[in-house]
Protein backbone atom coordinates (compact mmCIF):
# COMPACT_ATOMS: atom_id res chain seq x y z
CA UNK A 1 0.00 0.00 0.00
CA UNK A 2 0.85 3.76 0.59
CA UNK A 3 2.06 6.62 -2.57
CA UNK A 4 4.71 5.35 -5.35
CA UNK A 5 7.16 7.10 -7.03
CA UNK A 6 7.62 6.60 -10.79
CA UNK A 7 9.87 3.62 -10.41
CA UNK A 8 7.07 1.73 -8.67
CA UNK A 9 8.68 1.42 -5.87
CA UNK A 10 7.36 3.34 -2.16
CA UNK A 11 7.61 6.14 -0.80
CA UNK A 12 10.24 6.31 1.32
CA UNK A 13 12.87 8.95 1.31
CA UNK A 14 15.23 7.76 3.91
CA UNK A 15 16.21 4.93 5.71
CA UNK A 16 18.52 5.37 8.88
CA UNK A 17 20.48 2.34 10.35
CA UNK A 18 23.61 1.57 12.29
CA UNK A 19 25.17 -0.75 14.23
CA UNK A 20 22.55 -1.43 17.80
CA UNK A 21 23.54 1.01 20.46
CA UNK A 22 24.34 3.72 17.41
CA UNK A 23 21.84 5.72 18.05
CA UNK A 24 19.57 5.17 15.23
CA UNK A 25 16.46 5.53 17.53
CA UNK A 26 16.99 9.21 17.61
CA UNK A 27 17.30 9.37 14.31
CA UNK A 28 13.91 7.90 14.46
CA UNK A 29 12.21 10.47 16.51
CA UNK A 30 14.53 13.22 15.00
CA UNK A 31 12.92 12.32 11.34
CA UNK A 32 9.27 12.16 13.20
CA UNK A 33 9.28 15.15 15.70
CA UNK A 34 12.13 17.28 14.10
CA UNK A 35 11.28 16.93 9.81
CA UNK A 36 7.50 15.93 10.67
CA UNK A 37 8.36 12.97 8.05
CA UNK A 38 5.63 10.24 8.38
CA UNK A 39 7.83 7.24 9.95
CA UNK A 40 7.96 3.50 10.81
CA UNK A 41 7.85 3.01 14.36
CA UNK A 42 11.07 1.62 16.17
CA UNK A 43 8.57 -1.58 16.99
CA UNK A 44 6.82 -1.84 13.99
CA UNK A 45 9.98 -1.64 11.95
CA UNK A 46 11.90 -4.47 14.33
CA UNK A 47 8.13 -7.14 13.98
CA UNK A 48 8.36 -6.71 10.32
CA UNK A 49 12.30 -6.96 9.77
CA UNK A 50 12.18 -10.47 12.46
CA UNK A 51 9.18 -11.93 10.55
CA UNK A 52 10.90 -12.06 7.69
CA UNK A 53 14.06 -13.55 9.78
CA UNK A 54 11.67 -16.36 10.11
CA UNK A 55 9.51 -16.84 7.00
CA UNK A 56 9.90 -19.88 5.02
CA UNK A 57 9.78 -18.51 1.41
CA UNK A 58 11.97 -15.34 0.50
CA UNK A 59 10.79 -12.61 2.45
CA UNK A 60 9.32 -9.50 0.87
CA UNK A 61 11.02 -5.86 1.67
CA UNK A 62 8.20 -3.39 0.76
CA UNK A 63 6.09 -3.73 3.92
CA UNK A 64 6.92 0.30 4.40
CA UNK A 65 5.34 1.92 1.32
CA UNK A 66 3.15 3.73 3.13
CA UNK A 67 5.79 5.59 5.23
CA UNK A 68 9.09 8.24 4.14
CA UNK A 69 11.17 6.93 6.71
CA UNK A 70 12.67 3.47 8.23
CA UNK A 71 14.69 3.93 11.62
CA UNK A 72 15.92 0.86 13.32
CA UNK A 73 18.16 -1.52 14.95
CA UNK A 74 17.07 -4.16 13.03
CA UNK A 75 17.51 -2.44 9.68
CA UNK A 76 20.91 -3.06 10.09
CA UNK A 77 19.98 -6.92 9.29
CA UNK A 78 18.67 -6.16 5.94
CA UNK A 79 20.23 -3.21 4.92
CA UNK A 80 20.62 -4.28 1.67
CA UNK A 81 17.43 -5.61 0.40
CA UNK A 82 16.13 -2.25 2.37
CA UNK A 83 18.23 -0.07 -0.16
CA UNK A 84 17.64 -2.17 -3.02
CA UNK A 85 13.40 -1.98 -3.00
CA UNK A 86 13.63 1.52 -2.42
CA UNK A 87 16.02 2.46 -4.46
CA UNK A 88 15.68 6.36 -4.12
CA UNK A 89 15.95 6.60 -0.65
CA UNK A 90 18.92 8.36 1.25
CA UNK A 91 20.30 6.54 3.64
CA UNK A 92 21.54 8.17 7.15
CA UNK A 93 24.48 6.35 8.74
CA UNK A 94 24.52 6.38 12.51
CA UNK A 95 28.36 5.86 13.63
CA UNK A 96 29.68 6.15 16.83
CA UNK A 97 33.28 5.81 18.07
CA UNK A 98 33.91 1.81 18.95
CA UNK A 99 35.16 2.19 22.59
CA UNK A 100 32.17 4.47 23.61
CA UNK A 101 29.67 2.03 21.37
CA UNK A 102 31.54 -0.80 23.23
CA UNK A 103 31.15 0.31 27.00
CA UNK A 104 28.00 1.63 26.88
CA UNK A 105 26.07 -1.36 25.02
CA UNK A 106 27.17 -3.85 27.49
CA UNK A 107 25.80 -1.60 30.56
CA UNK A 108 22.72 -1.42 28.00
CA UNK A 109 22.14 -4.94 27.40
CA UNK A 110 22.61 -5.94 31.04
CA UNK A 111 19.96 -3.79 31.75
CA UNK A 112 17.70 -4.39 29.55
CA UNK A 113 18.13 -8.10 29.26
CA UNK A 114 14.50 -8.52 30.32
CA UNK A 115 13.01 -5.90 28.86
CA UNK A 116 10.53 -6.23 26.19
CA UNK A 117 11.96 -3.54 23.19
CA UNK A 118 15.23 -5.22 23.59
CA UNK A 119 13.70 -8.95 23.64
CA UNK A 120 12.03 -8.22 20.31
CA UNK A 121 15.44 -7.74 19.06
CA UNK A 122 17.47 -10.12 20.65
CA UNK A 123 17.57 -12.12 17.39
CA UNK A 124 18.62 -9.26 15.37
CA UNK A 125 21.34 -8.50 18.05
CA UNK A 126 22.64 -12.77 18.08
CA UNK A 127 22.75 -12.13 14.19
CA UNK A 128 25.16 -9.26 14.10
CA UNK A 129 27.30 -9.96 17.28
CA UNK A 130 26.67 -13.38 18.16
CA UNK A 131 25.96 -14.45 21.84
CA UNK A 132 25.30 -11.95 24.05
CA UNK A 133 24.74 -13.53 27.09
CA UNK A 134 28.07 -11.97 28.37
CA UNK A 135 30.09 -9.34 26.15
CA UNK A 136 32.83 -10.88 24.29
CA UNK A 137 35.44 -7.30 23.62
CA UNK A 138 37.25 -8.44 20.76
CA UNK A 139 34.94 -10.44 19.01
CA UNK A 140 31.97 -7.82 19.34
CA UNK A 141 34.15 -4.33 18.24
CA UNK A 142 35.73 -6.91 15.10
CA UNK A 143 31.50 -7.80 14.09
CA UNK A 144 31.37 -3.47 14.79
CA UNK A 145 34.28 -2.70 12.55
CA UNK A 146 33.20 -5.18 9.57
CA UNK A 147 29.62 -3.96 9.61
CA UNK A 148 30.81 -0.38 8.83
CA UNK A 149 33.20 -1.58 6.44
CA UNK A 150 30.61 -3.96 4.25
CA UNK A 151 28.18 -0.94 4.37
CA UNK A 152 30.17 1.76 3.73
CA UNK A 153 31.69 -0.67 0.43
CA UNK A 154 28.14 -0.54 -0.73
CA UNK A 155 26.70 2.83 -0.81
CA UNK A 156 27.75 5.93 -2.20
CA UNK A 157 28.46 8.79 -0.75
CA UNK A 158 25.75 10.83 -2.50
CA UNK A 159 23.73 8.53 -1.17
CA UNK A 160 24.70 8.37 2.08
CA UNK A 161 25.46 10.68 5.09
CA UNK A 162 27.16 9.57 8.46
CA UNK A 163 25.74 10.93 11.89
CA UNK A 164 27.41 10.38 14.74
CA UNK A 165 24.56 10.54 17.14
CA UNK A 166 26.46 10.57 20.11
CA UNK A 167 28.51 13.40 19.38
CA UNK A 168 25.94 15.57 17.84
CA UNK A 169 23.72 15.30 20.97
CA UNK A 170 26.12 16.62 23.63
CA UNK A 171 25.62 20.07 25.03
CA UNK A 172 25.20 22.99 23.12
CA UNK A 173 25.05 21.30 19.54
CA UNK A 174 21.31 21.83 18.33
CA UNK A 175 20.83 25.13 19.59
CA UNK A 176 24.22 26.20 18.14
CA UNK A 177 24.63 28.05 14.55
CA UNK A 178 22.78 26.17 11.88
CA UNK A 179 26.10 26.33 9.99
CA UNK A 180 28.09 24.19 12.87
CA UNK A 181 24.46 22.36 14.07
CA UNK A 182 25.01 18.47 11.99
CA UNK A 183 21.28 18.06 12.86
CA UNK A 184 20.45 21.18 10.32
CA UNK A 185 23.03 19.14 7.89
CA UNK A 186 21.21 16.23 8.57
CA UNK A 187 17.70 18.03 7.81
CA UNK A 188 18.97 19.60 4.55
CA UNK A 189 20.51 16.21 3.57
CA UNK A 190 17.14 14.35 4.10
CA UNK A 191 15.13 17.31 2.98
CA UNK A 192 16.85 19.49 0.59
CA UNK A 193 18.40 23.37 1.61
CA UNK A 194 15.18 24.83 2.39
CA UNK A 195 15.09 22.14 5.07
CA UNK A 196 13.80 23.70 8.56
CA UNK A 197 13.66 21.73 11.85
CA UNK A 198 10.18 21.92 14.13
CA UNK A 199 10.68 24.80 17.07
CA UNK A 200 9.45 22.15 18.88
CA UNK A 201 11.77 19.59 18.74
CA UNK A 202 15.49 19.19 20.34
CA UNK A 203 18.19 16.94 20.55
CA UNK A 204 18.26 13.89 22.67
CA UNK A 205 20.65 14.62 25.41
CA UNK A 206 22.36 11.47 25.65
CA UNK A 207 25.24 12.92 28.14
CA UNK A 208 28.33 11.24 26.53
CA UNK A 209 31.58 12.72 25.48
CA UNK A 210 32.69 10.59 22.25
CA UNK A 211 35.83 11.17 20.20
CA UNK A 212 33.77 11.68 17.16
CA UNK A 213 33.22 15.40 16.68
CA UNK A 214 31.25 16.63 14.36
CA UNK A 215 32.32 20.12 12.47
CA UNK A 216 31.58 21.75 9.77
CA UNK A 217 34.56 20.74 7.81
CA UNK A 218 33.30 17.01 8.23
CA UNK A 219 29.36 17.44 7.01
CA UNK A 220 29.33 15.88 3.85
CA UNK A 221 30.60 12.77 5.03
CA UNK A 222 32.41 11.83 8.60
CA UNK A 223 34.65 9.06 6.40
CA UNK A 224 37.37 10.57 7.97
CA UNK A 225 36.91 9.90 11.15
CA UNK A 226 36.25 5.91 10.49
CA UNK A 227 39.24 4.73 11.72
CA UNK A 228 37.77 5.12 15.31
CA UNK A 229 35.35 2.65 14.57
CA UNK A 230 38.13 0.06 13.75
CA UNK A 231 38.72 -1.87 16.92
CA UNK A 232 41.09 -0.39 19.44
CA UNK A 233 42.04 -3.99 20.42
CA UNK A 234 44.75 -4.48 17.76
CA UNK A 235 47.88 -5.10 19.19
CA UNK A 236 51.02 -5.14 17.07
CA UNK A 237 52.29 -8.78 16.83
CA UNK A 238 55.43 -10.54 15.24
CA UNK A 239 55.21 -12.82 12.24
CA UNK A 240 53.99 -15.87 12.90
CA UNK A 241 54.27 -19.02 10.61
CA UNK A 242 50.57 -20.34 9.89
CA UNK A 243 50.57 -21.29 5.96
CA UNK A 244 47.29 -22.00 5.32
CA UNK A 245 43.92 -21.07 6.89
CA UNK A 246 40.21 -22.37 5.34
CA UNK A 247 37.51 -20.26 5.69
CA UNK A 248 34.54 -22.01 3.92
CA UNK A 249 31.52 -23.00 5.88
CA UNK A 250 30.65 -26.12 7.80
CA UNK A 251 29.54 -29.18 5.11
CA UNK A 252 31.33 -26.89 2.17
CA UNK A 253 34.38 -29.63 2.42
CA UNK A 254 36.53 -29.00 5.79
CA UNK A 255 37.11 -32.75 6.33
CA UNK A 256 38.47 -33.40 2.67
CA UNK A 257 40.74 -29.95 2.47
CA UNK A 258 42.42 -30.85 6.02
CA UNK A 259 42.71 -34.73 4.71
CA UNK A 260 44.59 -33.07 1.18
CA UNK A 261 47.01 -31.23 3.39
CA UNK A 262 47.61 -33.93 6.07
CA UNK A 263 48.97 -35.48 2.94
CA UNK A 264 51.31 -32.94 1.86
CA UNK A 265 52.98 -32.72 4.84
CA UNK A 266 50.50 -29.72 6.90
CA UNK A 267 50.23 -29.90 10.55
CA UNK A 268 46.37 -29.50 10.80
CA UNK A 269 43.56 -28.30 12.86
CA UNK A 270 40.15 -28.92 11.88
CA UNK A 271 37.02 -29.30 13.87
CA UNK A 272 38.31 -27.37 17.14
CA UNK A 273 35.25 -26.00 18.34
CA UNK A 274 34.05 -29.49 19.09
CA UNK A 275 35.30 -31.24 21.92
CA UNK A 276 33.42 -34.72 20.91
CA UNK A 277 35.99 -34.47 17.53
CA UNK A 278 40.11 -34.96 17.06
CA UNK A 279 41.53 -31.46 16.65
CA UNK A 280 43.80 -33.67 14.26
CA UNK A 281 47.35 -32.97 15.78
CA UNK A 282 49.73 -34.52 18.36
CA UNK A 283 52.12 -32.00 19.59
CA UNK A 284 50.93 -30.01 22.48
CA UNK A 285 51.37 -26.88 20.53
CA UNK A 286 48.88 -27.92 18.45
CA UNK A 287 46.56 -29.19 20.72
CA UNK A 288 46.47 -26.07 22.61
CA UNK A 289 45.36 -23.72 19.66
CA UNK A 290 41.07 -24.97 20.00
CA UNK A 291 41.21 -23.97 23.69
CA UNK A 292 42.81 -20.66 22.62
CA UNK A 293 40.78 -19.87 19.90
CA UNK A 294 37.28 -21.04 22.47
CA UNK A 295 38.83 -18.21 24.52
CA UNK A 296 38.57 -15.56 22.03
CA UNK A 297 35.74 -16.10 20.57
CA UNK A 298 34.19 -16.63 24.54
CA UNK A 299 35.69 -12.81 25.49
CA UNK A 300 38.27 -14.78 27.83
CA UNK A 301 41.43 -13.33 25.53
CA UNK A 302 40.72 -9.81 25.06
CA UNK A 303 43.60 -9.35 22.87
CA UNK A 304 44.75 -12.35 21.05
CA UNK A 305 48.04 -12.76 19.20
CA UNK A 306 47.80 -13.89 15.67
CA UNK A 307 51.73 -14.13 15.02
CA UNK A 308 54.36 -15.89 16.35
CA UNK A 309 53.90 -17.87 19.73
CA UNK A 310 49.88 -17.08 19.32
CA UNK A 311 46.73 -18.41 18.74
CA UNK A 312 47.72 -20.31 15.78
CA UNK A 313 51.19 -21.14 17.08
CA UNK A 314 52.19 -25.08 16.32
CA UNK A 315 49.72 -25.69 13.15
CA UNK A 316 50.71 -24.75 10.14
CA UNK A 317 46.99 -24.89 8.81
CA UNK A 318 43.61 -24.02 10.43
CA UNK A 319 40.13 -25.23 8.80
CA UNK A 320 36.46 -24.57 9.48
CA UNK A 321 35.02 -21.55 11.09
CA UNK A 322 34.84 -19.09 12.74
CA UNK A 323 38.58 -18.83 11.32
CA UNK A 324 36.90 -16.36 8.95
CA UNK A 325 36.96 -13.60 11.56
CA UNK A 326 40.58 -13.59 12.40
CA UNK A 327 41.10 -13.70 8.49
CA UNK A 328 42.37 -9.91 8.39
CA UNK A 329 44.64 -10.16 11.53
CA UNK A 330 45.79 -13.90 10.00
CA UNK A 331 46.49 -12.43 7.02
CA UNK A 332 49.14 -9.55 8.70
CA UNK A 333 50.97 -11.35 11.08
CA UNK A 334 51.46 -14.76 8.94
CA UNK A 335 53.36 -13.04 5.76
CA UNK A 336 53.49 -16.68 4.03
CA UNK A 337 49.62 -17.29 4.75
CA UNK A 338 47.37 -18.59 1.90
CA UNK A 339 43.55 -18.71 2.18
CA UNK A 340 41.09 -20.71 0.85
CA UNK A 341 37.64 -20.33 0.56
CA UNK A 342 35.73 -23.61 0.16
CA UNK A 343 32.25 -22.93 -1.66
CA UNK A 344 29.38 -25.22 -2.59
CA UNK A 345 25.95 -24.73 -4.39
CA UNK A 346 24.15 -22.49 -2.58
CA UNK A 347 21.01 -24.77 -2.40
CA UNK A 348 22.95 -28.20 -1.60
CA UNK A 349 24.53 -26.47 0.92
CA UNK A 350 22.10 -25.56 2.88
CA UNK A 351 20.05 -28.70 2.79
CA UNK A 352 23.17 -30.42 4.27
CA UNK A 353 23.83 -27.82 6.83
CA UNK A 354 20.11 -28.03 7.94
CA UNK A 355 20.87 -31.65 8.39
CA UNK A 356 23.88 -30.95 10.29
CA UNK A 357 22.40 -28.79 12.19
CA UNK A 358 19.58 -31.07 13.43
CA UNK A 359 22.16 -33.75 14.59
CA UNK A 360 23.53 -30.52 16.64
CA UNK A 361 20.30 -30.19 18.54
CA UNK A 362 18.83 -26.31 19.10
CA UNK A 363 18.63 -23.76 21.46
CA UNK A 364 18.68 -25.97 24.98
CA UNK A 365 19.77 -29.33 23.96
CA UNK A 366 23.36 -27.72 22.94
CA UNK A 367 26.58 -27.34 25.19
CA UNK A 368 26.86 -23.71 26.06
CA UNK A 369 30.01 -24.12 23.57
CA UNK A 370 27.76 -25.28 20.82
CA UNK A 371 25.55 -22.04 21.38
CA UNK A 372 28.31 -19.54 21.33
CA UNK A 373 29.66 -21.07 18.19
CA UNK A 374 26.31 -21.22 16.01
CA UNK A 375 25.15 -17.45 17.17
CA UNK A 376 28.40 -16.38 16.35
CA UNK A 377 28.64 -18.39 12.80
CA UNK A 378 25.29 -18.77 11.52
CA UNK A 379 23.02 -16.07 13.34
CA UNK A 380 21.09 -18.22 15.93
CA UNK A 381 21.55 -21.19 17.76
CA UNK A 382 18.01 -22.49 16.34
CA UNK A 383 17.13 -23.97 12.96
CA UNK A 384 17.35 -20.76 10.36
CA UNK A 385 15.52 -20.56 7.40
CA UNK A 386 16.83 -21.27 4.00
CA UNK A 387 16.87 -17.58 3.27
CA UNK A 388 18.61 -16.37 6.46
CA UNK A 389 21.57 -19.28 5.97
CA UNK A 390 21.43 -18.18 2.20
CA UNK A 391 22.31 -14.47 3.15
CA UNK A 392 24.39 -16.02 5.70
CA UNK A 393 26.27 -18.04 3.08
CA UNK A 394 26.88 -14.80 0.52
CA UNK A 395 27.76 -12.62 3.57
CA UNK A 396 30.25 -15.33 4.59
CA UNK A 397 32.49 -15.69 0.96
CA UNK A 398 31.73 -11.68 0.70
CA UNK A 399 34.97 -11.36 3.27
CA UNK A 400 37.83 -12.81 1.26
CA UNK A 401 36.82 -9.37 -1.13
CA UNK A 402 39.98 -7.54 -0.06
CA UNK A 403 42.25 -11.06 -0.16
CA UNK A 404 45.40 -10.44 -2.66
CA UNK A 405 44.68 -13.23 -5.26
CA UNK A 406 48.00 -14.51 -5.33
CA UNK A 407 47.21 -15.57 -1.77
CA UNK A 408 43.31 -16.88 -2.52
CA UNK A 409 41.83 -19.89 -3.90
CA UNK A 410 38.16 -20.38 -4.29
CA UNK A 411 37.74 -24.23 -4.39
CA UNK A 412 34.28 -25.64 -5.44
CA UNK A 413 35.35 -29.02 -3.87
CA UNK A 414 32.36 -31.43 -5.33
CA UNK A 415 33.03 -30.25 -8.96
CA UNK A 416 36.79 -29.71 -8.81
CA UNK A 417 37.32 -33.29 -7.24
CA UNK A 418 34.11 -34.48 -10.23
CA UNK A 419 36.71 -33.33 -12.73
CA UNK A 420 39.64 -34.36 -11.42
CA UNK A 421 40.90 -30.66 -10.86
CA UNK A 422 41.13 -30.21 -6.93
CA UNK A 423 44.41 -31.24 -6.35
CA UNK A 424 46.02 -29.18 -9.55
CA UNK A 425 44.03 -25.88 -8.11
CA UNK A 426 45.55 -26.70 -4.38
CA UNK A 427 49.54 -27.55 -5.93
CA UNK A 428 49.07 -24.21 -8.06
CA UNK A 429 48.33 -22.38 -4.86
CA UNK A 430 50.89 -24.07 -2.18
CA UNK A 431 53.28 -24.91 -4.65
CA UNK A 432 54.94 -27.79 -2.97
CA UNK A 433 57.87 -30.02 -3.81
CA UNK A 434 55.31 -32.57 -3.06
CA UNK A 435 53.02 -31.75 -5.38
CA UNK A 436 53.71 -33.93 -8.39
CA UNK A 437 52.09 -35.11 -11.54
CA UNK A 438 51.17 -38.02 -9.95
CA UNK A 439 49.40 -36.86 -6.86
CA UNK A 440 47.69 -34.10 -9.27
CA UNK A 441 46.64 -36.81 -11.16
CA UNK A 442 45.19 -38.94 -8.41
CA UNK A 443 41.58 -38.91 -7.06
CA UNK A 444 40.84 -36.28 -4.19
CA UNK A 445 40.72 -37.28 -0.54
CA UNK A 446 36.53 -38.17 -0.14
CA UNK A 447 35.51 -38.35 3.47
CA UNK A 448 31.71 -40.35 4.14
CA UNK A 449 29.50 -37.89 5.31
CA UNK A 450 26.06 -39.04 6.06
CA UNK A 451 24.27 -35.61 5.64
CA UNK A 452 25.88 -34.75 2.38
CA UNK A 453 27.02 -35.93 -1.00
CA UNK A 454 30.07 -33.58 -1.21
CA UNK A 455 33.53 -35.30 -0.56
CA UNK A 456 34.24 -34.30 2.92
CA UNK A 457 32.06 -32.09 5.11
């Protein structure tokens, strides 16, 4: 329902998100009270954006033709089918600097863990950060960081504007000169430069200092200020020695990559989030590196070394996920690294991860462990639907974007080991001594895997 514009498409003119505990609900009221803009409400917006978390068919994104303006948390979900059906709509950016975001959404989600706005969108919040029974410093500000950075890759900047809420609300900005007030930038943004705010209206008073200050030289776009939402827990670390890391998806072929390097000579670790399964190495190096890597992901390591004598120390190749989010800081302290992305069709692979996932058990029946490590990979420790683990899937092999290809191999492992290509696309990659015409010419390692036909899960 509600007014089209001549694309067909509704009429809304902007839609504000950013990462939960941005801000974005004052951008909300700001676009309701302040620009008198017919909006979604923050509840209404969240009901619509978590039904479609759940429907069984692909969801539809036009449930908010009948407003101008979308303001939520949960936007940040489906940000990009949001921007997609409606095409001509600006889109606000609230940002906020990551140690102020950090301290101030675990006071916020201790305090509201039982209250009823915030249970709404609890699975919104397990989607983008994972568990959140207790706050986890270096995983949460790295989920922070990458949001931004995905986002920001996808939008242009005359279609976007960044607001950092936070700053803009502290004392005196709103009632200062229009031409240092980012709230009138904000209005003529959304509105155009006749633009005029309601007398009526004033900014939320939020009583934080934050390091992102807004001026006029920094209107048009707060880019520069973005490495403050990069996470301050980077440490500097020495070069470590890891040569290999996998970062496909469970049932996309772990078993049958860590098999193929077992044989040419890799120390491996594969399956080390689960304690009923061989982390696949003998020295006690090795077998050190899944409790390590259950204490970062757990918040127990706040600032984890990924070089030499770290995490990864005593393997010389890691497999499965969640690898994929140490990828970056893999990738600069192991100068030697190579990654590899394991894919599979899209619709196989989810029918044998929904299999997988049922021998897992949901929500209660799994180990605390097992909880942790599905929020944090695939969104929710219960079943998801086929559309959720699809967008789960594409979000997944979108992070190997910025991975030099000299140091990247995409392997299809069903159709390259079907054509007797796997091993010739690993050699060209690792470029072994070991790697000779007659192991390129032999069949792939195939491990039996009851929920899948794919050689290895």
């Amino acid at each position: 329902g509600g007014s089209t514009d001549a694309g067909g498409r509704g009429s809304v003119q902007v839609i504000a998100l950013g990462f939960p505990g941005s801000g974005v609900e004052h951008l909300n009221a700001f676009f309701a009270e302040g620009l008198g803009l017919k909006t979604a409400g923050l509840d209404e917006t969240c009901a619509q954006l978590r039904n479609a978390m759940q429907m069984p068919v692909v969801p539809e994104f036009n449930k908010f033709d009948r407003f101008e303006a979308i303001a939520d948390e949960s936007v940040a979900v489906f940000y990009s089918e949001l921007i997609a059906t409606y095409p001509n709509a600006k889109v606000v950016v609230a940002v906020r600097d990551i140690d102020d975001w950090y301290d101030d959404f675990v006071q916020s989600a201790a305090a509201r863990v039982k209250d009823p706005h915030f249970l709404l969108r609890l699975p919104m919040y397990e989607y983008l950060l994972g568990s959140i029974d207790a706050p986890v410093e270096y995983v949460w500000k790295k989920r922070y960081a990458l949001f931004y950075e995905r986002l920001l890759g996808v939008l242009s900047r005359e279609r976007r504007k960044l607001m950092p809420v936070y700053s803009a609300a502290r004392a005196g900005l709103g009632t200062s000169p229009a031409a240092k007030d980012p709230w009138h930038w904000l209005a003529v943004f959304v509105r155009g430069e006749t633009a005029s705010i309601d007398s009526a209206w004033s900014p939320p008073q939020l009583g934080r200092q934050t390091h992102l200050r807004p001026v006029a030289a920094e209107v048009a776009d707060a880019l520069s200020k973005l490495h403050l939402l990069r996470s301050s827990a980077a440490t500097s670390m020495p070069n470590g020695h890891l040569k290999v890391i996998g970062v496909g998806l469970d049932e996309t072929g772990s078993d049958a990559l860590a098999t193929a390097l077992k044989r040419l000579g890799y120390t491996v670790v594969n399956h080390w989030y689960d304690k009923s399964r061989s982390p696949a190495c003998t020295t006690a190096q090795c077998k050190s590196i899944p409790a390590q890597l259950v204490s970062t992901i757990s918040g127990i390591a706040t600032r984890p070394n990924f070089g030499l004598g770290g995490v990864f120390h005593g393997a010389d190749a890691v497999i499965g996920p969640p690898a994929d989010l140490f990828l970056q800081e893999a990738l600069a302290s192991n100068p030697d690294l190579k990654v590899i992305l394991m894919v599979r069709h899209l619709g196989d692979w989810s029918s044998s991860l929904k299999c997988k996932m049922r021998s897992w058990g949901t929500g209660r029946r799994q180990t605390a462990q097992q909880s942790l490590f599905h929020k944090l990979v695939y969104g929710s420790d219960q079943l998801p639907s086929d559309y959720m683990l699809h967008k789960r899937y594409l979000e997944h092999a979108d992070l190997v974007r910025s991975v030099p290809a000299d140091r990247l191999l995409v392997l299809d492992i069903a159709n390259a080991a079907a054509n007797g290509d796997a091993w010739r696309q690993l050699c060209t990659l690792l470029r072994l001594s070991r790697c000779s015409s007659q192991l390129i010419s032999s069949h792939f390692p195939r491990v039996s895997n009851p929920c899948s036909s794919v050689p290895g899960r």
